[in-house]
PDB file of N, CA and C in Angstrom:
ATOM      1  N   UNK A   1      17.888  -3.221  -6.038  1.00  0.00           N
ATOM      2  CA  UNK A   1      17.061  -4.247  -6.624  1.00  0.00           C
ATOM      3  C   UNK A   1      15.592  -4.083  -6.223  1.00  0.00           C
ATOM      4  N   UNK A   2      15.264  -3.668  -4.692  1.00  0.00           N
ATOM      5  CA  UNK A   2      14.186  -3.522  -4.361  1.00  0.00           C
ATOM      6  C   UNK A   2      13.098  -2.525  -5.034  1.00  0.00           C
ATOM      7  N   UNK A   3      13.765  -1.533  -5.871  1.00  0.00           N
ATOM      8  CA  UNK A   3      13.316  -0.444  -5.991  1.00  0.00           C
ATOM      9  C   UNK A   3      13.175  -1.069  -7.592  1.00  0.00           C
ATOM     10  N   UNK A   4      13.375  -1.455  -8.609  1.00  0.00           N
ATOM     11  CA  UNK A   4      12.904  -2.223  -9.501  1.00  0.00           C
ATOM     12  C   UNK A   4      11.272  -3.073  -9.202  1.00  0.00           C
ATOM     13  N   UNK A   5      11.349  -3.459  -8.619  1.00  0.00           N
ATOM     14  CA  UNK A   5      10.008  -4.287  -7.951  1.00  0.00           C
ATOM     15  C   UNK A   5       9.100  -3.459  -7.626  1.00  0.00           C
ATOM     16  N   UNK A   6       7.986  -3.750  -8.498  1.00  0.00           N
ATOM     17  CA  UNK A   6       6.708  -3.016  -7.974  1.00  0.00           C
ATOM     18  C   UNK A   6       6.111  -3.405  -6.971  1.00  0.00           C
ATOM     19  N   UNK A   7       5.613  -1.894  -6.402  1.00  0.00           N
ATOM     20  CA  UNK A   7       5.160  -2.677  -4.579  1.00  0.00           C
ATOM     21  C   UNK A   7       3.398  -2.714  -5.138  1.00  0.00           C
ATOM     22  N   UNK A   8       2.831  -3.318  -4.263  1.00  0.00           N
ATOM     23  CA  UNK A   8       1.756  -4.194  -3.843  1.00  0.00           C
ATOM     24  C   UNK A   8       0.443  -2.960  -4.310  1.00  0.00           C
ATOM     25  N   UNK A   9       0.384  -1.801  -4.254  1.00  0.00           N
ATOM     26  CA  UNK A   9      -0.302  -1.028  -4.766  1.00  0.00           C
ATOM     27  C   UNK A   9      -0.084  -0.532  -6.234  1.00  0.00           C
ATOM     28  N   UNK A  10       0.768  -0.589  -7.013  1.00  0.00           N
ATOM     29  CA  UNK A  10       1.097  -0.711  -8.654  1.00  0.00           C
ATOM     30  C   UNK A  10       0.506  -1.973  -8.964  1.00  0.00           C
ATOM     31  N   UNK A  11       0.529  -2.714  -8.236  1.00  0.00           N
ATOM     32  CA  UNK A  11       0.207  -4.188  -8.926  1.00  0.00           C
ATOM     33  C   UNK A  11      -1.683  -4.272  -9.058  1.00  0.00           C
ATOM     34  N   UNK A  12      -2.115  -3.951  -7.491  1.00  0.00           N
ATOM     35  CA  UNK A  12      -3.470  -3.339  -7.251  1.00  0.00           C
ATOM     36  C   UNK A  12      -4.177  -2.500  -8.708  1.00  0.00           C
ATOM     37  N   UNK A  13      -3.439  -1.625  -8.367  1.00  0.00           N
ATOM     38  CA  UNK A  13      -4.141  -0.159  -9.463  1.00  0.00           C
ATOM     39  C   UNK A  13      -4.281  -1.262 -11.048  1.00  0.00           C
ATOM     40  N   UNK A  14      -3.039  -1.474 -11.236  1.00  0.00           N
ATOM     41  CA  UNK A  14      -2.683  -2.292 -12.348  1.00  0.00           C
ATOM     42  C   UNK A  14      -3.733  -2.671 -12.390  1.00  0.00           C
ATOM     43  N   UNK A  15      -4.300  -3.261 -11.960  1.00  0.00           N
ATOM     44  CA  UNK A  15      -5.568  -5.192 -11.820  1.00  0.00           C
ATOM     45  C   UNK A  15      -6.619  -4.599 -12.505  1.00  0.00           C
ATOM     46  N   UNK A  16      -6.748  -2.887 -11.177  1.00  0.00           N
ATOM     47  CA  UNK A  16      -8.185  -2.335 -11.365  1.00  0.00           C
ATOM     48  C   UNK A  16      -8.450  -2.481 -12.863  1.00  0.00           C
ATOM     49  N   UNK A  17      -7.447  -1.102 -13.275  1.00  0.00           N
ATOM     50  CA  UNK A  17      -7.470  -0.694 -14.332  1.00  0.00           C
ATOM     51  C   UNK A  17      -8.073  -1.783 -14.820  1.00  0.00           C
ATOM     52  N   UNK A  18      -7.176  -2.880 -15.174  1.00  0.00           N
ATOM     53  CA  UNK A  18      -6.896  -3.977 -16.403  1.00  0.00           C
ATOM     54  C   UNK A  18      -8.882  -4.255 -16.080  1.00  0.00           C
ATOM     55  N   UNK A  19      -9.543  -4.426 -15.188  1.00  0.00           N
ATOM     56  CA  UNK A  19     -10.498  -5.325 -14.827  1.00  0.00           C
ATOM     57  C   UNK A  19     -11.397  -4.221 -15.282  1.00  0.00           C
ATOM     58  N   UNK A  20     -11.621  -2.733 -15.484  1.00  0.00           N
ATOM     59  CA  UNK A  20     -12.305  -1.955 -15.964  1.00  0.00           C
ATOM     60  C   UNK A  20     -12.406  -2.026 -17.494  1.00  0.00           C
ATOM     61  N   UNK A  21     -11.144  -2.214 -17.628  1.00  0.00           N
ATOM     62  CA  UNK A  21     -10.956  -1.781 -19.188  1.00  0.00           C
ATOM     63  C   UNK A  21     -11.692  -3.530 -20.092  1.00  0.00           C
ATOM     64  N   UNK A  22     -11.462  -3.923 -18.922  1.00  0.00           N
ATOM     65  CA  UNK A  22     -12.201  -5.275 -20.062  1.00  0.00           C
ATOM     66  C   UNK A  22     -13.767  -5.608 -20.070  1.00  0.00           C
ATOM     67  N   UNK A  23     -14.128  -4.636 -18.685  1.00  0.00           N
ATOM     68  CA  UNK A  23     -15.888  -4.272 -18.260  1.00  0.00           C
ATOM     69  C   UNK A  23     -16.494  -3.512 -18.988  1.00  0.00           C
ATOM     70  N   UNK A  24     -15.009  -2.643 -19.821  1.00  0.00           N
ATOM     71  CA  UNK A  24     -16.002  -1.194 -20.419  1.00  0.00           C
ATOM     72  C   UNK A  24     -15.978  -2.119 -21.880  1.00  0.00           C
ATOM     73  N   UNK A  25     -14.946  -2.710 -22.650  1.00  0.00           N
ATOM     74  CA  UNK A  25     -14.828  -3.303 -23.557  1.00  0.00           C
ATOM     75  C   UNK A  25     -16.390  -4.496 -23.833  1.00  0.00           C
ATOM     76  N   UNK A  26     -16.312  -5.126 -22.966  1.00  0.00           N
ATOM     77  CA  UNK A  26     -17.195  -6.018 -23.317  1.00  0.00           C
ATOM     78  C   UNK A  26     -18.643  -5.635 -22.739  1.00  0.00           C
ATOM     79  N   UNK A  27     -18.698  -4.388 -22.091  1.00  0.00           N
ATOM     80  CA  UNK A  27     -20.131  -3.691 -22.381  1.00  0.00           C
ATOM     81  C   UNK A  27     -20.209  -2.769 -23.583  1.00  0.00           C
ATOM     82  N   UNK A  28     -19.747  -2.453 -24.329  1.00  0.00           N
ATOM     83  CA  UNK A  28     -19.635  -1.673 -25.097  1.00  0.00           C
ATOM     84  C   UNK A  28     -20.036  -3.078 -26.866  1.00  0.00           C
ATOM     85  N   UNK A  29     -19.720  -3.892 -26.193  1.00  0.00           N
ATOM     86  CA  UNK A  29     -19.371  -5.103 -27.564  1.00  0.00           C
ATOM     87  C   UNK A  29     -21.153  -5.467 -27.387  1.00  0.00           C
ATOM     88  N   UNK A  30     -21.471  -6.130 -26.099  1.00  0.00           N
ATOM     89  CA  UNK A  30     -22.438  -6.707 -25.609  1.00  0.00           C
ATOM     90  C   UNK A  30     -23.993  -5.397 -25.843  1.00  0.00           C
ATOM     91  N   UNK A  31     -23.295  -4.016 -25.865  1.00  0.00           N
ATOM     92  CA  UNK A  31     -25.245  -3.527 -26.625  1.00  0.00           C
ATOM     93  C   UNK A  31     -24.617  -3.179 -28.067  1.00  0.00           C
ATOM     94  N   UNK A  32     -23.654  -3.622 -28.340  1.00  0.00           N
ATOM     95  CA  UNK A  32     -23.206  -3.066 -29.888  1.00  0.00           C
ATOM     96  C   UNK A  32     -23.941  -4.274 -30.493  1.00  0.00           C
ATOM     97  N   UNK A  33     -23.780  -5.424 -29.844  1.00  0.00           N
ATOM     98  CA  UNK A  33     -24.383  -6.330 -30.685  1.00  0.00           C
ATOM     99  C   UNK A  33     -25.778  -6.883 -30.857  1.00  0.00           C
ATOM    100  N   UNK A  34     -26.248  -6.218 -29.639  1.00  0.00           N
ATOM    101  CA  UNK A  34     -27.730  -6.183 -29.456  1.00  0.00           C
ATOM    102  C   UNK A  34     -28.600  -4.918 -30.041  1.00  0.00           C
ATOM    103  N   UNK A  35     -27.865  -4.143 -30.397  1.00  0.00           N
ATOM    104  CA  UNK A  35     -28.467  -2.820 -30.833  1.00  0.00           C
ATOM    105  C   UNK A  35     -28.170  -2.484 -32.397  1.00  0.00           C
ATOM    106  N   UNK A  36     -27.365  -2.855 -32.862  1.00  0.00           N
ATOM    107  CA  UNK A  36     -26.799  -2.711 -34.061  1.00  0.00           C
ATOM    108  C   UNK A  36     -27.224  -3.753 -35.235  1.00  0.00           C
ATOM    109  N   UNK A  37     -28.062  -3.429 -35.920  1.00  0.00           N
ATOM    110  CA  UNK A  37     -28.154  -4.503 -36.868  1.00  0.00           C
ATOM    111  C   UNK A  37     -28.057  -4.294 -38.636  1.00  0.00           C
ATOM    112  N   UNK A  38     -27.899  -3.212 -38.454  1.00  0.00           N
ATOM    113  CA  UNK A  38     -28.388  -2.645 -39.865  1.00  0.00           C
ATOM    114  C   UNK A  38     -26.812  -1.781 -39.851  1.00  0.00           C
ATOM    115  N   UNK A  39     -26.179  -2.060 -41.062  1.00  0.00           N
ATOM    116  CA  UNK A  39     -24.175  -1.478 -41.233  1.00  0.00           C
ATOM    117  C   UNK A  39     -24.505  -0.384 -43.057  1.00  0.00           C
ATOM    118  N   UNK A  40     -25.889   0.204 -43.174  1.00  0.00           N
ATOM    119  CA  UNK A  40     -26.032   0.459 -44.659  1.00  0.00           C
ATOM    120  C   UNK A  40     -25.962   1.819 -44.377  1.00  0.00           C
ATOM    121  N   UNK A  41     -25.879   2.617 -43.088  1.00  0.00           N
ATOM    122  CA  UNK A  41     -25.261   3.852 -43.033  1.00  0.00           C
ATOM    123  C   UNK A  41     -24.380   4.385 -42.161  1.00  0.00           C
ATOM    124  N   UNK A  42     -23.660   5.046 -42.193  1.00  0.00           N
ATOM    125  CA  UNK A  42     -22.579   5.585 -41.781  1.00  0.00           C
ATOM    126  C   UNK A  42     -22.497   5.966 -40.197  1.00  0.00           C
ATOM    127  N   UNK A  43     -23.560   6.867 -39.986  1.00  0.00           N
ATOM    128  CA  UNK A  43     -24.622   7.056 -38.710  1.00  0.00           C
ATOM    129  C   UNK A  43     -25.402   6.037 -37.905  1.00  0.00           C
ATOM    130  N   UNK A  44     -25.484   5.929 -36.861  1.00  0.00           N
ATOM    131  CA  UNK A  44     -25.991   5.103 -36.383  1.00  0.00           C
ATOM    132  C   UNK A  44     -27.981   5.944 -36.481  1.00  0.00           C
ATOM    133  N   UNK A  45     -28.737   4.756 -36.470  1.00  0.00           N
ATOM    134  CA  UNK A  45     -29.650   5.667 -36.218  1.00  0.00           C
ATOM    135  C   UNK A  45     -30.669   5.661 -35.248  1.00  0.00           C
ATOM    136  N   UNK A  46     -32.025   6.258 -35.070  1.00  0.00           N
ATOM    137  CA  UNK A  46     -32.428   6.401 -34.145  1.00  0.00           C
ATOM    138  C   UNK A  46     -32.848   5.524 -33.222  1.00  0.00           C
ATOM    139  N   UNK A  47     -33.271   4.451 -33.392  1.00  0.00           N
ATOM    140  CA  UNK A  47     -33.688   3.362 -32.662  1.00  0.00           C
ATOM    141  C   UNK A  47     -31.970   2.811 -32.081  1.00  0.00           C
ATOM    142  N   UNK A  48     -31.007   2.548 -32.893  1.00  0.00           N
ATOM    143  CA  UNK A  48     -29.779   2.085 -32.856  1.00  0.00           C
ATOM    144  C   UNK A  48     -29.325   2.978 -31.484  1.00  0.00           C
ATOM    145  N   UNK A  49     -29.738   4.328 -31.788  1.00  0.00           N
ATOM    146  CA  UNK A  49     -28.937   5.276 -30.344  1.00  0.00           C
ATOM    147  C   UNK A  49     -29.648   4.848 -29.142  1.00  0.00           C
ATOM    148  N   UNK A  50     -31.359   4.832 -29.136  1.00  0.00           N
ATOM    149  CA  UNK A  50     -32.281   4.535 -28.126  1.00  0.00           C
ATOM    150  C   UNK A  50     -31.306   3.134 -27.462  1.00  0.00           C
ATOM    151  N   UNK A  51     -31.898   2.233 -28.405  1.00  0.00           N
ATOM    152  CA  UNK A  51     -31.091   1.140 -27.852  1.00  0.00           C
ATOM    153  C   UNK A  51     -30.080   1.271 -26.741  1.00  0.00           C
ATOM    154  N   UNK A  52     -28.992   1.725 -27.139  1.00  0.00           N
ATOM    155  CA  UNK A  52     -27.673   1.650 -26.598  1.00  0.00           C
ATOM    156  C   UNK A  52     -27.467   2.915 -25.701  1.00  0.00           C
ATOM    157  N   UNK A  53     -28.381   3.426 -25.405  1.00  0.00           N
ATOM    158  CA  UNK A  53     -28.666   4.390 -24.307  1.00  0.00           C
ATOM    159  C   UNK A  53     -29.346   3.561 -23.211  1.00  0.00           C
ATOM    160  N   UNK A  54     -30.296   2.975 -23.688  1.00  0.00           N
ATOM    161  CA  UNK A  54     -30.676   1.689 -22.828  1.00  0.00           C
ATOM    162  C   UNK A  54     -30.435   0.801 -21.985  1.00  0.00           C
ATOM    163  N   UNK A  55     -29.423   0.446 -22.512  1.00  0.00           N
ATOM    164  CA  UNK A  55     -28.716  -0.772 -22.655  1.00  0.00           C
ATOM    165  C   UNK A  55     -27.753   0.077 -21.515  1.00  0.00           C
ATOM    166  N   UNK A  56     -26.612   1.057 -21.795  1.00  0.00           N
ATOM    167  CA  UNK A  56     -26.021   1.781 -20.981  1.00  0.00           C
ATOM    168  C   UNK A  56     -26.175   1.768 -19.746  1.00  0.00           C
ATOM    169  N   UNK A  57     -27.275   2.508 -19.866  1.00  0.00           N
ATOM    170  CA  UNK A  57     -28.371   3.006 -18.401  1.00  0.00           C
ATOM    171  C   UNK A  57     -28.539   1.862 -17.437  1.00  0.00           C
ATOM    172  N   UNK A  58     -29.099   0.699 -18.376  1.00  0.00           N
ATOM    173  CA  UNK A  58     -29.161  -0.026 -17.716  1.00  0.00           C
ATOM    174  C   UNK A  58     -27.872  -1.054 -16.589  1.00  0.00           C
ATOM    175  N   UNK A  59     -26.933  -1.133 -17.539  1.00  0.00           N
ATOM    176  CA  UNK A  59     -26.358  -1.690 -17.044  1.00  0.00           C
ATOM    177  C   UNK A  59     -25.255  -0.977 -15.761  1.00  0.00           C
ATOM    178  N   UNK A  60     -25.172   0.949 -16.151  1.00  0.00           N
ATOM    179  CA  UNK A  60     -24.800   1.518 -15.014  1.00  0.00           C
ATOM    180  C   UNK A  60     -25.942   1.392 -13.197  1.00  0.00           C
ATOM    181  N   UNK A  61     -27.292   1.010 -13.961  1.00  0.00           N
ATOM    182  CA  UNK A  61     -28.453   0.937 -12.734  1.00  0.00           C
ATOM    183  C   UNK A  61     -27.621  -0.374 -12.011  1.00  0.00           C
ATOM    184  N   UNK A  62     -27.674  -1.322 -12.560  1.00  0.00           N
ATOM    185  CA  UNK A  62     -27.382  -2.715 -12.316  1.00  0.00           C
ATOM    186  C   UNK A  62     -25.892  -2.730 -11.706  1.00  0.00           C
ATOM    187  N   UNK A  63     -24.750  -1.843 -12.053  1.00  0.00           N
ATOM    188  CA  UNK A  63     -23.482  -1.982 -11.402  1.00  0.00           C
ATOM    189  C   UNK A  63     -23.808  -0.916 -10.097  1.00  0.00           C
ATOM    190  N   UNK A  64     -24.293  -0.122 -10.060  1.00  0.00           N
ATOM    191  CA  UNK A  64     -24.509   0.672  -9.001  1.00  0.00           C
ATOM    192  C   UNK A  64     -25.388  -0.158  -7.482  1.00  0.00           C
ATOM    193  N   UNK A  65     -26.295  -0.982  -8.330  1.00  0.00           N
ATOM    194  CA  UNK A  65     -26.818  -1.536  -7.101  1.00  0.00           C
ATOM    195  C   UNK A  65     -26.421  -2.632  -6.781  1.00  0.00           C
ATOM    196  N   UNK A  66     -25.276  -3.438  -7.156  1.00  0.00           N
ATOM    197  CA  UNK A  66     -24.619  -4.246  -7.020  1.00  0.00           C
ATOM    198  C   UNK A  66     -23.557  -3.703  -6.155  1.00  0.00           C
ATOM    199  N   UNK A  67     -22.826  -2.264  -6.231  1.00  0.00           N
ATOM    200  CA  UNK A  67     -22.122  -1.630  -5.465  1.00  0.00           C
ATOM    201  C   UNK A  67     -22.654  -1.497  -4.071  1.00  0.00           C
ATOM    202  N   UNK A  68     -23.986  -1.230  -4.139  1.00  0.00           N
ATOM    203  CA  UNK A  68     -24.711  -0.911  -2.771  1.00  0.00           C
ATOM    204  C   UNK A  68     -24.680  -2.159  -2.354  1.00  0.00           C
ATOM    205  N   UNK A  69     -25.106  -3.229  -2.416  1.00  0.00           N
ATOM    206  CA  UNK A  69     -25.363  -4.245  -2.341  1.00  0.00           C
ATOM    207  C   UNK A  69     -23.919  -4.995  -1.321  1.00  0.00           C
ATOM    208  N   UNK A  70     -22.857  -4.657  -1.942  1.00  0.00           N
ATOM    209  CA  UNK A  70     -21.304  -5.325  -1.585  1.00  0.00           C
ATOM    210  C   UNK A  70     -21.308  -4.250  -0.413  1.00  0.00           C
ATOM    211  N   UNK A  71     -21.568  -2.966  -0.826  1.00  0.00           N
ATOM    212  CA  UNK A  71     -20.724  -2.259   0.669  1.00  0.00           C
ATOM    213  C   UNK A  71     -21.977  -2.251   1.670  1.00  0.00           C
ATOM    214  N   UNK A  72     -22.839  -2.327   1.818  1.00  0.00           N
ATOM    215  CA  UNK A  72     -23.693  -3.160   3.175  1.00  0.00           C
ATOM    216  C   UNK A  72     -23.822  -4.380   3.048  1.00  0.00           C
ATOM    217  N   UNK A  73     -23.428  -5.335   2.951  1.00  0.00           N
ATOM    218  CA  UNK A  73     -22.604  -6.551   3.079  1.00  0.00           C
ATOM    219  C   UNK A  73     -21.582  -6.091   3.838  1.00  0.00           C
ATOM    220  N   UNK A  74     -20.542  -5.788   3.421  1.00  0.00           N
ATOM    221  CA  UNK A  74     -19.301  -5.365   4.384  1.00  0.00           C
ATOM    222  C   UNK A  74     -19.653  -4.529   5.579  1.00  0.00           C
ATOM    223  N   UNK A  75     -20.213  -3.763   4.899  1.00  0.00           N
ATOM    224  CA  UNK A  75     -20.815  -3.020   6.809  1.00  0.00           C
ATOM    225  C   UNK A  75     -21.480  -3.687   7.506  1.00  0.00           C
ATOM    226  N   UNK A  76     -22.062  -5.157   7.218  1.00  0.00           N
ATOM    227  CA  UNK A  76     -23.196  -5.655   8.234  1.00  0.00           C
ATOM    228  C   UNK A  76     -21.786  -6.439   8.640  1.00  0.00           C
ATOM    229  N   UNK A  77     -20.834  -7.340   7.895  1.00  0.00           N
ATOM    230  CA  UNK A  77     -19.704  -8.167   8.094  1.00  0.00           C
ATOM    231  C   UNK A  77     -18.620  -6.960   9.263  1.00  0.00           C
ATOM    232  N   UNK A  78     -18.347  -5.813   8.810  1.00  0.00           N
ATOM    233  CA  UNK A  78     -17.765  -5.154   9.808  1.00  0.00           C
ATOM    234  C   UNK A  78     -18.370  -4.630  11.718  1.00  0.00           C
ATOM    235  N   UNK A  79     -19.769  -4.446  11.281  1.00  0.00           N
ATOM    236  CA  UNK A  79     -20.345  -4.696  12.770  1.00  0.00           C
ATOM    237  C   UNK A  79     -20.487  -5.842  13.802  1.00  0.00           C
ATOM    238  N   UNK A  80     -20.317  -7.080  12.494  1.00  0.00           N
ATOM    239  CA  UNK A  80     -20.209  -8.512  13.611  1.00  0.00           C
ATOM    240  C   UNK A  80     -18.947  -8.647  13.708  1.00  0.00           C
ATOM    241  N   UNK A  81     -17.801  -7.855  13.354  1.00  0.00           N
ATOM    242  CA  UNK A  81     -16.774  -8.081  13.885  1.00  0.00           C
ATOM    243  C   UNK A  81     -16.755  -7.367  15.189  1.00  0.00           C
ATOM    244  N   UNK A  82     -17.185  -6.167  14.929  1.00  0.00           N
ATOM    245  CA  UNK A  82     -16.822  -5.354  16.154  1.00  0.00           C
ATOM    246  C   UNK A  82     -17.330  -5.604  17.264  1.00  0.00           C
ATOM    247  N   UNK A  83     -18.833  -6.657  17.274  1.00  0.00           N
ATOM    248  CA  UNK A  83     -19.802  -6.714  18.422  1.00  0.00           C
ATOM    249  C   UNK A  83     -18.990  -7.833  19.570  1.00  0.00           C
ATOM    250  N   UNK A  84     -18.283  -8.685  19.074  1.00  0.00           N
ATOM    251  CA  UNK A  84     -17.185  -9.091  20.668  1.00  0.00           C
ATOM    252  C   UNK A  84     -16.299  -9.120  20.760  1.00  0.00           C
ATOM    253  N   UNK A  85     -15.597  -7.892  19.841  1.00  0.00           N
ATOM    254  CA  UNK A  85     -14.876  -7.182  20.726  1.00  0.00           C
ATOM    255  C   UNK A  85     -14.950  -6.124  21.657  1.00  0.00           C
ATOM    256  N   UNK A  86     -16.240  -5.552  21.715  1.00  0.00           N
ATOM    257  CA  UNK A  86     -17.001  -4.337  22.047  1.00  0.00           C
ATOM    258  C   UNK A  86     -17.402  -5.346  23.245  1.00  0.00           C
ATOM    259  N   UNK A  87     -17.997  -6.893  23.676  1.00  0.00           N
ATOM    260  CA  UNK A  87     -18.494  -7.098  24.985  1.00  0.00           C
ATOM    261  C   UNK A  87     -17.029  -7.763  25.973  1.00  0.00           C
ATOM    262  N   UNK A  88     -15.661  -7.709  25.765  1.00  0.00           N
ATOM    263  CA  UNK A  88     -14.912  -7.571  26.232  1.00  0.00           C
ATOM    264  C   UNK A  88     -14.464  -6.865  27.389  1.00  0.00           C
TER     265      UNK A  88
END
């Protein structure tokens, strides 16, 4: 029975995934709809690509320093853990 049951890291990965796929979805919706205005050709065109290269860029700048941001947070949170246990 146990072995039916997904353990605690399937469920994890699972989440990620699920929580990417709805980040890439609704960035992808969010410069489609800011960049896209004109549906009279087939091609997107040049301003339409600028745009959403933009828009991209930008928002990989913005998740990246939000990344930096969380993991020194945790490293400043992991050194005040360690500092009394270290004057012990």
């Amino acid at each position: 029975m146990a072995a039916q049951e997904p353990n605690m890291m399937q469920v994890q990965d699972k989440s990620m995934w699920r929580a990417l796929l709805l980040s890439y979805n609704k960035l992808g919706e969010e410069c489609f709809v800011d960049c896209v205005h004109d549906f009279t050709s087939k091609k997107p065109t040049k301003p339409e690509t600028k745009c959403a290269n933009n828009c991209l860029q930008k928002h990989a700048r913005v998740t990246q320093r939000i990344t930096q941001r969380i993991s020194e947070f945790q490293m400043t949170k992991m050194e005040g853990m360690e500092a009394p246990t270290a004057q012990r």
